[in-house]
Protein backbone atom coordinates (compact mmCIF):
# COMPACT_ATOMS: atom_id res chain seq x y z
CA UNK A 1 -15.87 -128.63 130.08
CA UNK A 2 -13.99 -128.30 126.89
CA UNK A 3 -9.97 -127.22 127.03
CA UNK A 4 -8.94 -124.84 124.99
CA UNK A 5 -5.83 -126.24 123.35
CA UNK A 6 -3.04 -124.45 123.97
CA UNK A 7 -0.56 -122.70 121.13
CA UNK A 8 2.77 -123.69 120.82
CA UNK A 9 5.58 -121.09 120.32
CA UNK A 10 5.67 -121.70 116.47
CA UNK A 11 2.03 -121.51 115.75
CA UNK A 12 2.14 -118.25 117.36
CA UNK A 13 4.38 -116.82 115.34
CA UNK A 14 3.10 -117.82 112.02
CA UNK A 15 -0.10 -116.13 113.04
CA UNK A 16 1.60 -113.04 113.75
CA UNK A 17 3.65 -112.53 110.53
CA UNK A 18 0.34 -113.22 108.38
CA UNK A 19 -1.34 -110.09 110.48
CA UNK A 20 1.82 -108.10 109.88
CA UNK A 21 1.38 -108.82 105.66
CA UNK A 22 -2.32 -108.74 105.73
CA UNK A 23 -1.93 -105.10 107.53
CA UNK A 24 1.10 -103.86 105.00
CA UNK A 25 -0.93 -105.08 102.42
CA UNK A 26 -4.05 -103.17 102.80
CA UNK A 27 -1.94 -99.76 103.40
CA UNK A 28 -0.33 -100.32 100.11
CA UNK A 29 -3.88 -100.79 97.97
CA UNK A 30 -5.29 -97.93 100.28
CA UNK A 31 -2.63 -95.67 99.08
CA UNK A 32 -3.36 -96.53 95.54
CA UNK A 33 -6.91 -95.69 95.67
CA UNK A 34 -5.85 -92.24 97.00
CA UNK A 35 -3.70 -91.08 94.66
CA UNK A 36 -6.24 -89.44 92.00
CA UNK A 37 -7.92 -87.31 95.10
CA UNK A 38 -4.56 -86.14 95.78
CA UNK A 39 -3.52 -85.35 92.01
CA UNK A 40 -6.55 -83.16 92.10
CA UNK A 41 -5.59 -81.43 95.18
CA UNK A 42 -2.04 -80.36 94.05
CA UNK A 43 -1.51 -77.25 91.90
CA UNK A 44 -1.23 -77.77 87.91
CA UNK A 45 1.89 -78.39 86.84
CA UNK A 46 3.92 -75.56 84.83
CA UNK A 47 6.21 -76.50 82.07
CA UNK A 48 8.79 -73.67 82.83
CA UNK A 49 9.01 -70.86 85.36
CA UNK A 50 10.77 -67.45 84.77
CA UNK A 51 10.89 -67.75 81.00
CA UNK A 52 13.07 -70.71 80.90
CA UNK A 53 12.56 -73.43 78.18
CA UNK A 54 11.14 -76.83 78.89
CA UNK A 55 14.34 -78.23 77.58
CA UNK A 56 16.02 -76.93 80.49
CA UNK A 57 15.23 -79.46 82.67
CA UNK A 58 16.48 -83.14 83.07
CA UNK A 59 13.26 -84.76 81.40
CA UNK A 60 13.86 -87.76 79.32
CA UNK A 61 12.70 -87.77 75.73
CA UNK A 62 8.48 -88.34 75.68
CA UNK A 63 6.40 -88.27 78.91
CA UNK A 64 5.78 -85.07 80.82
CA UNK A 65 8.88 -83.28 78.40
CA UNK A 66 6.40 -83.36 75.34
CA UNK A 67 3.68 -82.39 77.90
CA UNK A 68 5.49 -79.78 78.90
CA UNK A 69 6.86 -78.01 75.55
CA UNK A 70 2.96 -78.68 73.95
CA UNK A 71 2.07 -76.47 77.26
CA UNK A 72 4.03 -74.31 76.53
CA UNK A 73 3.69 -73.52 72.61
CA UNK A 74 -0.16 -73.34 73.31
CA UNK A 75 -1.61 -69.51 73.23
CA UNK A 76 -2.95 -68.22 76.18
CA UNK A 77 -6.69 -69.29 76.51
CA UNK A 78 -6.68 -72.02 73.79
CA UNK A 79 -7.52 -75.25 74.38
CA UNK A 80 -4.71 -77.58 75.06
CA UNK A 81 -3.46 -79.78 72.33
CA UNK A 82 -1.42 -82.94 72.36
CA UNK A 83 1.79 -82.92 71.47
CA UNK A 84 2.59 -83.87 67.69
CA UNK A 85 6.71 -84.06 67.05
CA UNK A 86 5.84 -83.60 63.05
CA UNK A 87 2.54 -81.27 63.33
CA UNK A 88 2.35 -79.17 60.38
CA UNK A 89 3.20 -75.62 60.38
CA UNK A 90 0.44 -72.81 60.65
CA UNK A 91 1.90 -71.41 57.60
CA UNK A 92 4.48 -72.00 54.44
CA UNK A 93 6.64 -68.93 56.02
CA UNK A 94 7.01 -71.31 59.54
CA UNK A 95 9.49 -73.57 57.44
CA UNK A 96 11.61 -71.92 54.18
CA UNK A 97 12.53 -73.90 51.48
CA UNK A 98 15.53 -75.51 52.47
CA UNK A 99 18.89 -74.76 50.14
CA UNK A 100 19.92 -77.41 47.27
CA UNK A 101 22.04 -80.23 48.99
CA UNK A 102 24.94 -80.71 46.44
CA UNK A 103 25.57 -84.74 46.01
CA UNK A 104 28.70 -86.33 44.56
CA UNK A 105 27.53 -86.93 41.34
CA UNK A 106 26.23 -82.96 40.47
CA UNK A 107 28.23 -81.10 38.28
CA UNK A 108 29.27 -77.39 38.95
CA UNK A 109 28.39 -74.11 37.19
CA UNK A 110 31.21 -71.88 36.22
CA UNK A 111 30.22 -67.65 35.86
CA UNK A 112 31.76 -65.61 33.59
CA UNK A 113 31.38 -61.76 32.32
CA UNK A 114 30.68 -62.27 28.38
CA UNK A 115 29.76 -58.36 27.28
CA UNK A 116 33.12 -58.02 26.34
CA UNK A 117 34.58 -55.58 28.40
CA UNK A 118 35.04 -54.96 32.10
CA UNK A 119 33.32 -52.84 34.64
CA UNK A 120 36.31 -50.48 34.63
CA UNK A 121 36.37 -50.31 31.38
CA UNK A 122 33.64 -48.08 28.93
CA UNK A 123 30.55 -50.54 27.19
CA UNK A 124 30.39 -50.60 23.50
CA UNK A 125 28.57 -51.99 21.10
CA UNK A 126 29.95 -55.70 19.92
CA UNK A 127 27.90 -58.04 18.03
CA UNK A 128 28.76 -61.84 17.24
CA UNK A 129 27.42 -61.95 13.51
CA UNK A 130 26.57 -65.58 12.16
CA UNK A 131 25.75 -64.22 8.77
CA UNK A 132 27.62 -63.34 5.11
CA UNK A 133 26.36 -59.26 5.94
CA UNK A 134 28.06 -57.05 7.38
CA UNK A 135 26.85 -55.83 10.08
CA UNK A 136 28.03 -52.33 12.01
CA UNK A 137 26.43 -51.19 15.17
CA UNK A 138 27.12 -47.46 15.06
CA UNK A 139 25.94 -47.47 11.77
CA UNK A 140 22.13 -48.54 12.74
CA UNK A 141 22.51 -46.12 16.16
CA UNK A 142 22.89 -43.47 13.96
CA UNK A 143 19.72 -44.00 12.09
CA UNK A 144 16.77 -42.18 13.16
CA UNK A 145 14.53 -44.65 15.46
CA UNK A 146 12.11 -46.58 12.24
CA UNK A 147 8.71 -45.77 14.24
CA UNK A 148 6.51 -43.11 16.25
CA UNK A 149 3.62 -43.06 17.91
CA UNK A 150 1.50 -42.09 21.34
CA UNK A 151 1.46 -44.46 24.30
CA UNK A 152 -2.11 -44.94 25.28
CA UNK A 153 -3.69 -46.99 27.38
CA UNK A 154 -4.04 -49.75 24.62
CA UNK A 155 -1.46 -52.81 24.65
CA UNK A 156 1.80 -51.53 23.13
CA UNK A 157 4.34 -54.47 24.13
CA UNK A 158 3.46 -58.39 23.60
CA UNK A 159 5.81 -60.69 25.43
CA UNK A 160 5.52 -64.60 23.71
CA UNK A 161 7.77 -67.79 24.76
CA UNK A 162 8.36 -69.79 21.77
CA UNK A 163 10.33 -71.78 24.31
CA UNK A 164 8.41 -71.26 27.14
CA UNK A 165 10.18 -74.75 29.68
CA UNK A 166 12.82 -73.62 29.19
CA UNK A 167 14.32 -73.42 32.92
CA UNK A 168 16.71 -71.93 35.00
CA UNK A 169 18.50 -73.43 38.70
CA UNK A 170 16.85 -72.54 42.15
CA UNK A 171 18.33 -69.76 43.74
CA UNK A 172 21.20 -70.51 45.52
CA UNK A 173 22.42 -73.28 43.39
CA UNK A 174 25.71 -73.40 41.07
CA UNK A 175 25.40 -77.22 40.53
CA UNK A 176 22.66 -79.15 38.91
CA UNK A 177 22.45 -82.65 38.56
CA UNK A 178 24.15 -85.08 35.70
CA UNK A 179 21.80 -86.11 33.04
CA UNK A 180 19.48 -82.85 33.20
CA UNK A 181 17.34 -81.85 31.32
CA UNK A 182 16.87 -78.00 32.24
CA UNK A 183 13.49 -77.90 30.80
CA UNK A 184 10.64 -77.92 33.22
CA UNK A 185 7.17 -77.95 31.31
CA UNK A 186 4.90 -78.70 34.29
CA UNK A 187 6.29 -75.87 36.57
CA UNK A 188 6.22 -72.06 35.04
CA UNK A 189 7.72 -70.87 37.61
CA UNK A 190 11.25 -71.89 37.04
CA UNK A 191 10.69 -71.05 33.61
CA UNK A 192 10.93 -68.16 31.16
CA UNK A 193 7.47 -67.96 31.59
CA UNK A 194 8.04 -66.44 35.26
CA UNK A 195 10.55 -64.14 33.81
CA UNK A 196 7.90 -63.11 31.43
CA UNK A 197 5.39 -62.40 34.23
CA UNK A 198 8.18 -60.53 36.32
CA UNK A 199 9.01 -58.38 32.64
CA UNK A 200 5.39 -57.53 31.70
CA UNK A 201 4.72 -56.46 35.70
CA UNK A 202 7.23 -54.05 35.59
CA UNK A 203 6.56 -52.85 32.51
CA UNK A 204 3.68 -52.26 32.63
CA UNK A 205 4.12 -50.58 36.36
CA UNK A 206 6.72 -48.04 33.93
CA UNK A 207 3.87 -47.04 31.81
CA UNK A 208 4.22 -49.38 28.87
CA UNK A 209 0.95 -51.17 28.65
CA UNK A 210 1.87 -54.86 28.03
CA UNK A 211 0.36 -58.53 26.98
CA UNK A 212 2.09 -61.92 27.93
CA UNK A 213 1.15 -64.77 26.62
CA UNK A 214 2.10 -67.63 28.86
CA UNK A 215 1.82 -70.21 27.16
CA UNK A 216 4.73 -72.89 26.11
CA UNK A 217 4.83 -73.54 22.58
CA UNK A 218 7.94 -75.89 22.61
CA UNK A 219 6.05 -78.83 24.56
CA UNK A 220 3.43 -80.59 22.07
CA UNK A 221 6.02 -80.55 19.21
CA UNK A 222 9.67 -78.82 19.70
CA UNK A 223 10.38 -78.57 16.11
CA UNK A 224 7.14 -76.59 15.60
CA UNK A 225 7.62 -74.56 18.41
CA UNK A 226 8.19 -71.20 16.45
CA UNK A 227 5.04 -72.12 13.93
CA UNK A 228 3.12 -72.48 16.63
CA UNK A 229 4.07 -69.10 18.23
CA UNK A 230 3.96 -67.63 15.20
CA UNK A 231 0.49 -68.24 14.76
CA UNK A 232 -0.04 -66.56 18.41
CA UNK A 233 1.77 -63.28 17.32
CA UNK A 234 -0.39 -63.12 14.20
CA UNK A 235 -3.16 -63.78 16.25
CA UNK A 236 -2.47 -61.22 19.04
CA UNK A 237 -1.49 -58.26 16.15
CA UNK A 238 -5.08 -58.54 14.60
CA UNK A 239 -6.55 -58.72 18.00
CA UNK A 240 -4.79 -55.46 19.35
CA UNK A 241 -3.23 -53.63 16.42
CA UNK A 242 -1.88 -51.11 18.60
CA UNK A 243 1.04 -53.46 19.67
CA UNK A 244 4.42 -52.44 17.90
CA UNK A 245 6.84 -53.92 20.07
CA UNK A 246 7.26 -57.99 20.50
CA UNK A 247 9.86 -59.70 22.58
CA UNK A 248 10.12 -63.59 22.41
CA UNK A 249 11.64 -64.45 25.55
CA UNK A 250 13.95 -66.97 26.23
CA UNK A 251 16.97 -68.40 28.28
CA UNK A 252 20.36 -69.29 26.66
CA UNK A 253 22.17 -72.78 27.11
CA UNK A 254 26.20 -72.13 27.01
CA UNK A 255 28.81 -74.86 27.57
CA UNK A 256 32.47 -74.52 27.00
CA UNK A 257 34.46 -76.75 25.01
CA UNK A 258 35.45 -78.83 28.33
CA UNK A 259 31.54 -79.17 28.22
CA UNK A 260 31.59 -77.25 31.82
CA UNK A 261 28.24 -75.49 32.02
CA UNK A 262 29.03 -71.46 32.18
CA UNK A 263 26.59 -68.93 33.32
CA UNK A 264 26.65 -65.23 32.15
CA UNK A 265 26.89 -62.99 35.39
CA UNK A 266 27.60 -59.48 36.75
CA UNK A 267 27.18 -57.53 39.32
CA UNK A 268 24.77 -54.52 39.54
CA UNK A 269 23.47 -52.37 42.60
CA UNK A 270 25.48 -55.35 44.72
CA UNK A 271 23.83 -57.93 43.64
CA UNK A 272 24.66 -60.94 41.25
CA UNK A 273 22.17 -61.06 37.97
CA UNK A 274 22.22 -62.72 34.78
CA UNK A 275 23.26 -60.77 31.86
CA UNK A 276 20.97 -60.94 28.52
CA UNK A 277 21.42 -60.84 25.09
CA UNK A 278 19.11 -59.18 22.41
CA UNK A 279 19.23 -61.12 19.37
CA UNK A 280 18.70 -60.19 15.47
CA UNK A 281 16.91 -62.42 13.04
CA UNK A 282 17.63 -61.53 9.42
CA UNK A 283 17.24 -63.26 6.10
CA UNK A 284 20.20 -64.59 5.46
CA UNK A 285 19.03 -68.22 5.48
CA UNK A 286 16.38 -68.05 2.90
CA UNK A 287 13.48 -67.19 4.67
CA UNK A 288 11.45 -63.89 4.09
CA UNK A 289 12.34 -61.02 6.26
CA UNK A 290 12.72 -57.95 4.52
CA UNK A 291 12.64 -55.53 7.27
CA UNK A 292 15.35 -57.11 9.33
CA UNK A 293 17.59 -54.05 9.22
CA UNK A 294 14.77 -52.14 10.63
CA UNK A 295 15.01 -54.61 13.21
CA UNK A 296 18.34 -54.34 13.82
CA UNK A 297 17.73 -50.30 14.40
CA UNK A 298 15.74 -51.19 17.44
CA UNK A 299 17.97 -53.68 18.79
CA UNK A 300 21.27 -50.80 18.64
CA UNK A 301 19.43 -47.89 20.20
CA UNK A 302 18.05 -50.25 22.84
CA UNK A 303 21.96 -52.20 23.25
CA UNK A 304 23.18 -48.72 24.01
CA UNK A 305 20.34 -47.33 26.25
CA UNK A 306 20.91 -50.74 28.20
CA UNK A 307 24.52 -50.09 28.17
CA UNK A 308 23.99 -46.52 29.38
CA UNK A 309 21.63 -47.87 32.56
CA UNK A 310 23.43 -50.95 33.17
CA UNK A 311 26.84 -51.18 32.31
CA UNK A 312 28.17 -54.82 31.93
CA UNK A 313 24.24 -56.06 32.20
CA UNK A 314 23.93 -56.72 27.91
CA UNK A 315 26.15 -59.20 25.89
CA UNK A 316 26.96 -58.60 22.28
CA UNK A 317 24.03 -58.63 19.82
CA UNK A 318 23.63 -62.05 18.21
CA UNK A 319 23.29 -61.33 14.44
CA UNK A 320 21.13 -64.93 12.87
CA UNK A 321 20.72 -66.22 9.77
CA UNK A 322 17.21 -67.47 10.75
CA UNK A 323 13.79 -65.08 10.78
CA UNK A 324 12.77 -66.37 14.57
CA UNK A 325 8.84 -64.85 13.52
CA UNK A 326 10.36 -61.26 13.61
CA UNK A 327 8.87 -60.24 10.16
CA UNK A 328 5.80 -60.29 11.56
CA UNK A 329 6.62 -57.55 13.42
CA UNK A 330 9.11 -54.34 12.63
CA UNK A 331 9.79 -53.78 16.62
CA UNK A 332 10.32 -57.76 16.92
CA UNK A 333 13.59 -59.71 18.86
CA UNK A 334 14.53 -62.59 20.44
CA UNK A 335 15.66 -61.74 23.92
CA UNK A 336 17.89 -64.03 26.20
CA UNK A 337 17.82 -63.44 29.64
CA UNK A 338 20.51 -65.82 31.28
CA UNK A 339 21.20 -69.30 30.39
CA UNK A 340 20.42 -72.53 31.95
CA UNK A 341 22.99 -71.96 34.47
CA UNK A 342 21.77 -69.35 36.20
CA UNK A 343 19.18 -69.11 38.85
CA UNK A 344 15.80 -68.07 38.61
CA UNK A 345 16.66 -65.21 41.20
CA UNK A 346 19.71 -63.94 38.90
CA UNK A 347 17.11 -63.78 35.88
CA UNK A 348 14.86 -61.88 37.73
CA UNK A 349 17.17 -59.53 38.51
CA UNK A 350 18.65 -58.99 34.48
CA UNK A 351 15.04 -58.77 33.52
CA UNK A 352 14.11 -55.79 35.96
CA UNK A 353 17.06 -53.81 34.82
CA UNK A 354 16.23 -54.84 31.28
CA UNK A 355 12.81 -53.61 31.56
CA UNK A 356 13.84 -50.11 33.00
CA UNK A 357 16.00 -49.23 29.94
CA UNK A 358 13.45 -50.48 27.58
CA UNK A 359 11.09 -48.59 28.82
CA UNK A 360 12.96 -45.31 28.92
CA UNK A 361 14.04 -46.08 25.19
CA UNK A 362 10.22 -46.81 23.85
CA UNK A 363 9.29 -43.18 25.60
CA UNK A 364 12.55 -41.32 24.47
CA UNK A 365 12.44 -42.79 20.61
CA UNK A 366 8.87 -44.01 19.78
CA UNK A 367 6.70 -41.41 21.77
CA UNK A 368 9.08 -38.82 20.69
């Protein structure tokens, strides 16, 4: 017969603390294995009960938090997305432009009334004459208005840029940066190009059937600029005959002499605009313009029917020794609206107002 050896006290406790770990060990891995069959059993987890916001509860940063707000921006009945921290908006509204951030190195914009007078006070009409004539306002408001006619339904008004980059600030700024340029060919519409579209719109919503021509004759060669526009007004006059009216549109660029950058502004209907300037070519530097007076006729019933609508909205007339094309045509001028300090906002505002009175004064005088 074969003994069986007996254990010692040792021995038998060895054996006993590797059953205890192999036991403990095989609960553990069967607990693991469970774990998905009991995720599915639960109910699905909500990101927030009783309207509160996922951010409302102590979640760290990632994880189930960005589970939980993706949850809960995701319509009713649409599939669930993951979460993107810089997805793109739906659409432009979901994020507005955000305002100019001034840095140390912009310089400021100063505003100023230049008509002249004050709101409190009554509007009159001033020019600033740069030539030997002399030149009285009252005198050419007096005259009979040069031209008559029916408005029809054929173009009446032509609206040309002969310095079509010319730009203006975004709204919202009185700063711009050192070294600029405040011309911006490759986007109209921070231009007097948009003005122009914003002019001939509303003109032609008062009745006044109107062309623009859009494009910018100052970029190919600057010191061309008004040949080449020129050209486009002669062009447009034997194309629609029935024009009579042209305004050249422009922006003005006014620096005092501390060389601080000074905008042109009022206030009309409680709100800041810019304030424009009509302005008179003559012949007074040689070239041929011998209907300038007529000219000048136009501008002074249409300075005091501006005056009249918009108190405070027109600066003097600028009388010029140089043509600026308006030979070409009797109802021609150079109109600023703003300068470069203003904002593209404030122009559209002076141009609105502009439009209203000239509109009113080409049915009161011409269709008279």
């Amino acid at each position: 017969m074969k003994l069986r050896r007996r254990l010692t006290y040792t021995q038998r406790q060895k054996i006993k603390k590797r059953a205890v770990l192999a036991v403990a060990l095989a609960a553990v891995c069967g607990a693991f294995a469970a774990v998905p069959y009991i995720a599915s059993a639960l109910p699905e987890f909500k990101a927030a009960k009783d309207g509160a916001a996922a951010e409302e509860f102590d979640f760290p940063l990632g994880g189930v938090a960005a589970f939980a707000v993706s949850r809960a921006e995701t319509p009713p009945g649409a599939p669930a997305a993951p979460y993107e921290e810089s997805a793109a908006p739906t659409e432009e509204s979901d994020y507005p432009a955000p305002a100019p951030q001034r840095r140390e190195t912009d310089l400021p914009v100063y505003s100023q009334n230049l008509c002249w007078y004050s709101r409190d006070e009554s509007p009159g009409l001033f020019v600033i004459n740069r030539t030997d004539y002399t030149v009285t306002p009252e005198k050419y408001l007096a005259e009979p208005f040069p031209f008559h006619g029916a408005i029809t339904d054929k173009p009446l008004v032509l609206i040309v840029h002969t310095h079509g980059s010319e730009s203006y600030l975004p709204g919202g700024c009185d700063f711009y940066a050192d070294g600029e340029t405040f011309r911006a060919p490759d986007d109209p519409a921070q231009t007097v190009v948009h003005i122009g579209d914003v002019l001939c719109e509303r003109l032609n919503e008062l009745g006044i059937p109107t062309l623009h021509d859009r494009t910018m004759y100052d970029t190919e060669n600057f010191n061309k600029a008004y040949t080449f526009s020129g050209e486009a007004v002669k062009a447009a006059l034997k194309e629609h005959p029935s024009i009579k009216f042209v305004i050249d549109l422009h922006r003005d660029s006014i620096f005092n002499s501390d060389g601080e950058n000074v905008k042109p502004l009022t206030e009309i209907n409680g709100e800041e605009c810019a304030q424009i300037m009509l302005v008179v070519g003559t012949d007074g530097g040689g070239n041929y313009h011998p209907d300038w007076r007529t000219n000048m006729t136009v501008a002074a019933h249409l300075q005091q029917t501006v005056n009249d609508f918009y108190p405070t909205l027109a600066r003097p007339m600028n009388i010029r020794t140089a043509a600026f094309n308006q030979a070409l045509c009797r109802g021609s001028l150079l109109l600023e609206c703003g300068s470069c300090g203003n904002t593209v906002t404030e122009a559209e505002r002076a141009v609105k107002l502009f439009a209203e009175a000239y509109a009113y004064m080409i049915k009161e005088e011409y269709e008279r």
